[in-house]
N, C-alpha and C. Protein backbone atom coordinates (compact mmCIF):
# COMPACT_ATOMS: atom_id res chain seq x y z
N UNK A 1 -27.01 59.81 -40.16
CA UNK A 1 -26.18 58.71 -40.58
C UNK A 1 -24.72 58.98 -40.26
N UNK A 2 -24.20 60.35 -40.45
CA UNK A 2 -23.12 60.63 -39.84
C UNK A 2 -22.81 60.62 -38.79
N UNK A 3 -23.63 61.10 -37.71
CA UNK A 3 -23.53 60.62 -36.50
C UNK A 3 -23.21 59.26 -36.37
N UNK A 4 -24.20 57.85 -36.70
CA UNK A 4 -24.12 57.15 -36.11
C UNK A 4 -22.55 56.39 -36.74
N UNK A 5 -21.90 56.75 -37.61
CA UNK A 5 -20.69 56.58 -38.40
C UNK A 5 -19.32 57.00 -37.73
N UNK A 6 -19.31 58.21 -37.21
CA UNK A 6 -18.94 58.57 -36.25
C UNK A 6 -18.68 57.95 -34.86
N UNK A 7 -19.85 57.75 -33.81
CA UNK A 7 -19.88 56.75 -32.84
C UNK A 7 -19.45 55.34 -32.85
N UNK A 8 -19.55 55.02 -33.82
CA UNK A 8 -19.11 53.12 -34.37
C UNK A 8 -17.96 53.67 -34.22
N UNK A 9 -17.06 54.92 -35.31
CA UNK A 9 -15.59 54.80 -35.56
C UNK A 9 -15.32 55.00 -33.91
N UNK A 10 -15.58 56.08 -33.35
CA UNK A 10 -15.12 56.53 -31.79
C UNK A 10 -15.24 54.93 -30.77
N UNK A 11 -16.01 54.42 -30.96
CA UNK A 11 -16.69 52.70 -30.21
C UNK A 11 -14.89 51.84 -30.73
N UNK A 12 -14.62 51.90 -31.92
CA UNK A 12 -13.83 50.93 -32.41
C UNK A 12 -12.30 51.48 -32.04
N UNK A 13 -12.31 52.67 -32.02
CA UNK A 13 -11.18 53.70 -31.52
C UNK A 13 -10.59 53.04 -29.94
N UNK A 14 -11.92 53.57 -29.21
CA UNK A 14 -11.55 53.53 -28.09
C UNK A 14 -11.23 51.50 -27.20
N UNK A 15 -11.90 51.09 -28.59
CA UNK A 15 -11.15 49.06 -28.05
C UNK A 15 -10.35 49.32 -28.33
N UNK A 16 -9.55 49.46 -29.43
CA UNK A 16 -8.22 49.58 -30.17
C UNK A 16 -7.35 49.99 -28.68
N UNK A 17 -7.42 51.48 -28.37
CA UNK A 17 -6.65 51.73 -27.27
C UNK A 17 -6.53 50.75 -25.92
N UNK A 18 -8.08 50.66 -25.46
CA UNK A 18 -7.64 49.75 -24.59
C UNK A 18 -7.45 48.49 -24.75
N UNK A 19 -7.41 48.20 -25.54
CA UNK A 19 -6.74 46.48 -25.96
C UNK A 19 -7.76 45.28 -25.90
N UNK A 20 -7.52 44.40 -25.83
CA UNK A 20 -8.54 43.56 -26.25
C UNK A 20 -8.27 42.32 -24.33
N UNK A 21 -9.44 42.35 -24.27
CA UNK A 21 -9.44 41.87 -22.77
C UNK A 21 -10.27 42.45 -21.84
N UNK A 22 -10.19 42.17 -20.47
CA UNK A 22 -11.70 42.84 -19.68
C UNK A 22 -10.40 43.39 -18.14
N UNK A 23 -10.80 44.67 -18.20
CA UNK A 23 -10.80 45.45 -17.22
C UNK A 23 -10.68 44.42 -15.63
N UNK A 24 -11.97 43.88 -15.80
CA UNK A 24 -12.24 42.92 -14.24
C UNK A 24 -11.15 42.12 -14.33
N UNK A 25 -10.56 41.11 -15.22
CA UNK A 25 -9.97 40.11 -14.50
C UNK A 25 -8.64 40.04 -16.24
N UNK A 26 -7.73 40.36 -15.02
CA UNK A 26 -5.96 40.00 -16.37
C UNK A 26 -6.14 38.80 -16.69
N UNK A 27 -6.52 37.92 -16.24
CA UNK A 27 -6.15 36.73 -17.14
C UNK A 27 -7.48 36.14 -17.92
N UNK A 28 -7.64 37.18 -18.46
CA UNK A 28 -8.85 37.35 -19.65
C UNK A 28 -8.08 37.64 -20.83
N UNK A 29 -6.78 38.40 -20.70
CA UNK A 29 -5.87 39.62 -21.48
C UNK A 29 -5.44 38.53 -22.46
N UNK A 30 -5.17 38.84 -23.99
CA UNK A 30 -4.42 38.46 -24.75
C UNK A 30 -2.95 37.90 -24.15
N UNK A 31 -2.58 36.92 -24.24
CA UNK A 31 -1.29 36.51 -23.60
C UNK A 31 -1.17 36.10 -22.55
N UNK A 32 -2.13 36.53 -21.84
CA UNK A 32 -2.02 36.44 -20.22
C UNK A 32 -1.54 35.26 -19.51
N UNK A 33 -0.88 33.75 -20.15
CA UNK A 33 -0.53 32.92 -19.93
C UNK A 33 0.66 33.14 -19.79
N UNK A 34 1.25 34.01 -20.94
CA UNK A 34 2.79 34.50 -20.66
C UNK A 34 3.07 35.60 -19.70
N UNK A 35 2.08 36.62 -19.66
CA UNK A 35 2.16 37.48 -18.70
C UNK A 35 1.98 37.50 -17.52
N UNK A 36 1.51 36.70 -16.77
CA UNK A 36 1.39 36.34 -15.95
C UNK A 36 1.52 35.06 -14.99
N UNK A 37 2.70 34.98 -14.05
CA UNK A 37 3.08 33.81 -13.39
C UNK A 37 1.72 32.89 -12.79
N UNK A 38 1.15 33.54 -12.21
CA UNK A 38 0.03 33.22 -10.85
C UNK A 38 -1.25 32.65 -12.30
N UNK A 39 -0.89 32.96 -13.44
CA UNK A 39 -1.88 32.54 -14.36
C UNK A 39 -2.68 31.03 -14.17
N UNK A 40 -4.07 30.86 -14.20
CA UNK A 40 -4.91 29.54 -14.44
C UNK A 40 -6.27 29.79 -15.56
N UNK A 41 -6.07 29.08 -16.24
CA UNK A 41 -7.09 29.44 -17.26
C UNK A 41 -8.48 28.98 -16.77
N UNK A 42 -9.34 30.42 -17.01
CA UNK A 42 -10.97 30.05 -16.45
C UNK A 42 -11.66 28.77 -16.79
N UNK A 43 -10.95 28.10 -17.70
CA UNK A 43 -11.71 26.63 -17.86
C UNK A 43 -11.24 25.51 -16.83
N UNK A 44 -10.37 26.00 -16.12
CA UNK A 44 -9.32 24.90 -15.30
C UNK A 44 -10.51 24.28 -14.29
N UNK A 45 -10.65 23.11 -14.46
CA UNK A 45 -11.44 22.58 -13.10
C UNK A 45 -11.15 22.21 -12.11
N UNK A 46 -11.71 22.27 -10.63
CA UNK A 46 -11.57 22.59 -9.78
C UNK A 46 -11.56 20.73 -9.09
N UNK A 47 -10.35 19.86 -8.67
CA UNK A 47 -10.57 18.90 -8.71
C UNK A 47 -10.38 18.16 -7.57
N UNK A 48 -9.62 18.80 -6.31
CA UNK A 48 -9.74 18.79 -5.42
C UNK A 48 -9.52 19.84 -4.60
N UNK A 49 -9.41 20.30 -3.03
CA UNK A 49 -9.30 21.18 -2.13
C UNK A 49 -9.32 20.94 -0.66
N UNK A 50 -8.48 22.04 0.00
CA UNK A 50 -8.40 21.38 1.48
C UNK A 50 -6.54 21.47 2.35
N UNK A 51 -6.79 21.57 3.43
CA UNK A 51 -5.58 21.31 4.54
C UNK A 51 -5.12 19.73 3.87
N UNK A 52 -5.79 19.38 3.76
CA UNK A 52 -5.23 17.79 4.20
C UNK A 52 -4.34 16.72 2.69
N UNK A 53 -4.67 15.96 2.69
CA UNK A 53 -3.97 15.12 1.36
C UNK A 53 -5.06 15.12 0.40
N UNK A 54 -4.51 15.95 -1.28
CA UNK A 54 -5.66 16.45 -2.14
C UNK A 54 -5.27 15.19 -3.40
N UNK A 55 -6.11 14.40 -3.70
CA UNK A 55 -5.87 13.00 -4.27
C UNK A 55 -6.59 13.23 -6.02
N UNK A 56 -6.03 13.23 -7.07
CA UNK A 56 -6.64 13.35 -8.32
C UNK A 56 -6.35 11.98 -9.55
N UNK A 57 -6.95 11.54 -10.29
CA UNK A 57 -6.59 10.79 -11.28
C UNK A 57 -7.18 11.04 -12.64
N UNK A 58 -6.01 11.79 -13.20
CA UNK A 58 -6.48 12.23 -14.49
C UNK A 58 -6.57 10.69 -15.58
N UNK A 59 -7.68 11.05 -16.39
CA UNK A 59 -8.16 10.32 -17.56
C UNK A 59 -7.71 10.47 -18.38
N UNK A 60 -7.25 12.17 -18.99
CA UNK A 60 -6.75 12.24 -20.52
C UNK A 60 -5.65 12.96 -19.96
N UNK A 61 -4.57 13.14 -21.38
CA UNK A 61 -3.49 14.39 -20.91
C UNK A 61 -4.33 15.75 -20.48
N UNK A 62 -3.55 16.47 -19.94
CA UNK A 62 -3.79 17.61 -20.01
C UNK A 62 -2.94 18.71 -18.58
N UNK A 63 -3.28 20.08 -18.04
CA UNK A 63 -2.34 20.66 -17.49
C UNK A 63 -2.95 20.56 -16.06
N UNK A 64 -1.95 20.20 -14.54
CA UNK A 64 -2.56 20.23 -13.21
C UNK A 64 -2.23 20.78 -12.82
N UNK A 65 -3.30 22.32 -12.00
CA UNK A 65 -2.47 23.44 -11.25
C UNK A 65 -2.03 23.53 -9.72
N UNK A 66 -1.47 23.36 -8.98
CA UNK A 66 -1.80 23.32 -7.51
C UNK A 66 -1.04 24.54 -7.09
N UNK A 67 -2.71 25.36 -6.76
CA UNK A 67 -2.80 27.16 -6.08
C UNK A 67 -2.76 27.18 -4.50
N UNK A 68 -2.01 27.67 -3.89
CA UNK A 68 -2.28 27.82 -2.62
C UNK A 68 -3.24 29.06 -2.36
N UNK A 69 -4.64 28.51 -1.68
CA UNK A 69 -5.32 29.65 -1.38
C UNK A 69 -5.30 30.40 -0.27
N UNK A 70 -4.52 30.18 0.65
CA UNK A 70 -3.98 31.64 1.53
C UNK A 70 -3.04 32.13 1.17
N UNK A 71 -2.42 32.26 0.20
CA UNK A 71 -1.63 33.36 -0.11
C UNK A 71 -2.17 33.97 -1.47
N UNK A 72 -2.70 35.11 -1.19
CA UNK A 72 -3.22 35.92 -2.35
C UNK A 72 -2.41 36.69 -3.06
N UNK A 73 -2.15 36.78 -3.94
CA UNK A 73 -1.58 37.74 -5.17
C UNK A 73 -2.26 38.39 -5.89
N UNK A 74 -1.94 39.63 -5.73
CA UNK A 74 -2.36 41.05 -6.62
C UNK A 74 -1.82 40.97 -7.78
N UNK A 75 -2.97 40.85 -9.26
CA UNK A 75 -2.26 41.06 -10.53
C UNK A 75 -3.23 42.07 -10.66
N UNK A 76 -2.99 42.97 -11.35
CA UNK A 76 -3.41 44.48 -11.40
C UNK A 76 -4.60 44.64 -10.63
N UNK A 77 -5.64 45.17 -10.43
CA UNK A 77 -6.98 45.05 -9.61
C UNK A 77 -7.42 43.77 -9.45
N UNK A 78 -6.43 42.84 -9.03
CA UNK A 78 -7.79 41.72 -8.80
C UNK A 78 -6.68 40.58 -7.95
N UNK A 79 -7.52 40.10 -6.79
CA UNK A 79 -6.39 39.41 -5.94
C UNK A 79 -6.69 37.66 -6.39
N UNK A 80 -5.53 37.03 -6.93
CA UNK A 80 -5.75 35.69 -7.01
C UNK A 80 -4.90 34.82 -6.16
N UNK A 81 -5.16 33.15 -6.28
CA UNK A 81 -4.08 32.55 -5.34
C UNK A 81 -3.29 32.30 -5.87
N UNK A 82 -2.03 32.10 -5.64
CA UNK A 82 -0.44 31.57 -5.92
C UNK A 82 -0.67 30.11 -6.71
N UNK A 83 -0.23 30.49 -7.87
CA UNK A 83 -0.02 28.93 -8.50
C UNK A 83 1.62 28.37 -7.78
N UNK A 84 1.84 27.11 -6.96
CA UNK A 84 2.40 26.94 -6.42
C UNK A 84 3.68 26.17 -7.51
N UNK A 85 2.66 25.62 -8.52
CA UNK A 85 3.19 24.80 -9.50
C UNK A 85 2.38 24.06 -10.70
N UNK A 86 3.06 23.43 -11.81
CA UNK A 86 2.10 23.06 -12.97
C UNK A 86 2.74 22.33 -13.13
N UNK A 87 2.16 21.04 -13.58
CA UNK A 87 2.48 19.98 -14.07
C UNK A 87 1.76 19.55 -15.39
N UNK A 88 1.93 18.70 -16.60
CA UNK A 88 1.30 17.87 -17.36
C UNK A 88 1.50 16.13 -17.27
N UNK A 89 0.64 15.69 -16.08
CA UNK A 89 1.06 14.57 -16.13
C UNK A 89 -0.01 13.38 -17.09
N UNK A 90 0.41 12.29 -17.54
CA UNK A 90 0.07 11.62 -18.67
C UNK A 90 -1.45 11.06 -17.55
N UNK A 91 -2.18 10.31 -18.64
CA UNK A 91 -3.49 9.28 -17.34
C UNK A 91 -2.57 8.37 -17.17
N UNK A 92 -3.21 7.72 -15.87
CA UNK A 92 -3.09 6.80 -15.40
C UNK A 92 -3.35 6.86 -13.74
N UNK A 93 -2.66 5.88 -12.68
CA UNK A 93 -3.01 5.78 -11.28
C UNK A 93 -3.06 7.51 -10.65
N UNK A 94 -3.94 7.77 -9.78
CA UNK A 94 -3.77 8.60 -8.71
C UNK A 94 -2.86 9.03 -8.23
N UNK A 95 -3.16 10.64 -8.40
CA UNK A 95 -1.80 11.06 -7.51
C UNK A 95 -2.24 12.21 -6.33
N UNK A 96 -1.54 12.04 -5.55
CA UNK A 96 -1.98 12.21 -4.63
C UNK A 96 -0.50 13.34 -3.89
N UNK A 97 -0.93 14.71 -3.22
CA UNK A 97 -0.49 15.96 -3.03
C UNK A 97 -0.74 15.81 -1.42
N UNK A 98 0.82 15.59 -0.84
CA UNK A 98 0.27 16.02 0.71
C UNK A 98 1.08 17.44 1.03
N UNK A 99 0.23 18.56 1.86
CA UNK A 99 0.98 19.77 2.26
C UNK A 99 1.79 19.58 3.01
N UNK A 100 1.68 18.65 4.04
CA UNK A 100 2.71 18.53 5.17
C UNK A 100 3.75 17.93 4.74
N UNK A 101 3.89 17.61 4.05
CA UNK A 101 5.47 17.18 3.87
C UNK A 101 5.45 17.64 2.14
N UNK A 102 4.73 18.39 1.52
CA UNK A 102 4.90 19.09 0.13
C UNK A 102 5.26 18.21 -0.65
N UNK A 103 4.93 16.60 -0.64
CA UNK A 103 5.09 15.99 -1.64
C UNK A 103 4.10 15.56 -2.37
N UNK A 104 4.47 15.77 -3.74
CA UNK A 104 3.23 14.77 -4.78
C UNK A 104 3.87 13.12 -5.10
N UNK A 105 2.77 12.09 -4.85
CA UNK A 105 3.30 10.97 -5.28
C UNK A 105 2.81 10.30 -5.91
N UNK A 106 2.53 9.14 -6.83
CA UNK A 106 2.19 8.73 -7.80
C UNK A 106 2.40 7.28 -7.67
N UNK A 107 2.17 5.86 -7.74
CA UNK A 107 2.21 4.86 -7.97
C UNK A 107 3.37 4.63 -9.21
N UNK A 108 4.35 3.95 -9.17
CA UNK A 108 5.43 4.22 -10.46
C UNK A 108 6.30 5.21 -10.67
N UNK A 109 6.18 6.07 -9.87
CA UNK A 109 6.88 7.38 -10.41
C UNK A 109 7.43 7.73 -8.86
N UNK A 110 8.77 8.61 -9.47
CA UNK A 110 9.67 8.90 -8.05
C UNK A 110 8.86 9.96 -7.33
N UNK A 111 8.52 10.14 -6.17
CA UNK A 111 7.87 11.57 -5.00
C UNK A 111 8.62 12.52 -5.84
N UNK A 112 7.81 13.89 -5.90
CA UNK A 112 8.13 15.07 -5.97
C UNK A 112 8.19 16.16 -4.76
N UNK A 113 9.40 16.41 -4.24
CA UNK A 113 9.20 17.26 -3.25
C UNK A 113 9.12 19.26 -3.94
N UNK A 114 8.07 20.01 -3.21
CA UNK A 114 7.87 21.14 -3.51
C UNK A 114 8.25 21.54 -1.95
N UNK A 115 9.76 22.86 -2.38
CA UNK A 115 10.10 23.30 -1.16
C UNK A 115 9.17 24.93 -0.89
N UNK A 116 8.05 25.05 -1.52
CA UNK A 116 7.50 26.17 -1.32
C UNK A 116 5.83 25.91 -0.82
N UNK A 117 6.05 24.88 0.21
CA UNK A 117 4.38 24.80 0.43
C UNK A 117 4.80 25.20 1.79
N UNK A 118 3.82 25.68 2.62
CA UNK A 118 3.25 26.07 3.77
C UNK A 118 2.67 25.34 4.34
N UNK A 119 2.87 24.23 5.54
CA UNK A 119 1.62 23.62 6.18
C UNK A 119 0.75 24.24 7.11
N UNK A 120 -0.26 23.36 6.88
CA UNK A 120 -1.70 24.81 7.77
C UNK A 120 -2.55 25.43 6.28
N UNK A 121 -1.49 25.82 5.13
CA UNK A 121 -2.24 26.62 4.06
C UNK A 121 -3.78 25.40 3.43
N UNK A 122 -4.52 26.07 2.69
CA UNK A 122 -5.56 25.75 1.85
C UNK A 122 -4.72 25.44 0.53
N UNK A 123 -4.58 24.46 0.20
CA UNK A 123 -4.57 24.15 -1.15
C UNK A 123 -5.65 23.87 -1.86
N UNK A 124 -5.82 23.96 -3.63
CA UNK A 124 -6.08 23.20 -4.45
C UNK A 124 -5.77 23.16 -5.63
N UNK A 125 -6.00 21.87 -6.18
CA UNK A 125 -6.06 21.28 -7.41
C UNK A 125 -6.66 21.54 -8.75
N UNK A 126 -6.16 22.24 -9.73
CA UNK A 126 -7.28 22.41 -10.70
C UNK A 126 -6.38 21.92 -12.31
N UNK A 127 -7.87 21.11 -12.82
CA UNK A 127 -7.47 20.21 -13.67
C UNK A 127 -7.44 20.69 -15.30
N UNK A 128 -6.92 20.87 -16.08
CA UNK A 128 -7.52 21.35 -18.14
C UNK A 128 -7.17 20.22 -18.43
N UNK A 129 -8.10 19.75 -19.04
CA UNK A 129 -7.84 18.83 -20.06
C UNK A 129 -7.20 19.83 -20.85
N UNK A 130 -6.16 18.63 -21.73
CA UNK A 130 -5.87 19.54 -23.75
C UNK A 130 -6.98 18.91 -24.40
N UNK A 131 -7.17 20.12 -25.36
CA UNK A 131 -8.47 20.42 -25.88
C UNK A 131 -7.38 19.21 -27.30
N UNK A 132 -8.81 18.78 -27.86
CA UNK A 132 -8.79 17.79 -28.92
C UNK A 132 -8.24 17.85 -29.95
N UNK A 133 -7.27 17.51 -30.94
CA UNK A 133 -6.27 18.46 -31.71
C UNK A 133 -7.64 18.30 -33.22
N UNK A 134 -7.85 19.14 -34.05
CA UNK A 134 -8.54 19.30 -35.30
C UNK A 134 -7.27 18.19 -36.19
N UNK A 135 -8.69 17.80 -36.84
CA UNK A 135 -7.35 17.12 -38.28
C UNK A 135 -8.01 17.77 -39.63
């Protein structure tokens, strides 16, 4: 019984030290939204992709990531793509992301120019809803 009292304490010891999170992938890590720029949360869906003009129309609020996937970034062991930028835009009409000229545009709303896109690169789009507030 001591033994196995022992092993539990040494088991609970050794999370404590290494912290709470997974080895494989940082943005598993406690915080990792703050700690990390290149951050996208594993629930983010994947909503469009491609060279060409990447077109989305969100339904509810929530956060839109657009990653460039040829440029990879190293966050501790693990290579991800460049979040290029984040937006929360409200529902309504389509908006629509061209690389070649790095603008997002929207029906109603002024063009957004992004002076950090690459044409030729792989973009995409990935969508979170905000989760439902509790009352």
């Amino acid at each position: 019984m001591r033994a196995i009292i022992c092993a539990c304490a040494a088991i609970i010891g050794l999370s404590l030290i290494n912290g709470c999170g997974s080895k494989d992938h940082p943005f598993t890590e406690w915080g990792a939204a703050q700690k990390y720029h290149d951050y996208v949360p594993a629930d983010a869906q994947i909503v469009a992709e491609g060279t060409g003009q990447l077109k989305f129309t969100p339904t509810t609020e929530g956060t839109l990531y657009l990653l460039d996937l040829s440029d990879m970034r190293q966050v501790k062991d693990t290579m991800v793509p460049h979040v290029v930028g984040t937006a929360g835009p409200l529902p309504g009409p389509e908006i629509t992301f061209d690389p070649n000229t790095g603008m997002f545009t929207r029906e109603g709303k002024d063009p957004v120019k992004l002076t950090t896109v690459v044409p030729g690169h792989k973009y995409q789009l990935r969508w979170e809803p905000n989760k439902p507030r509790e009352h």
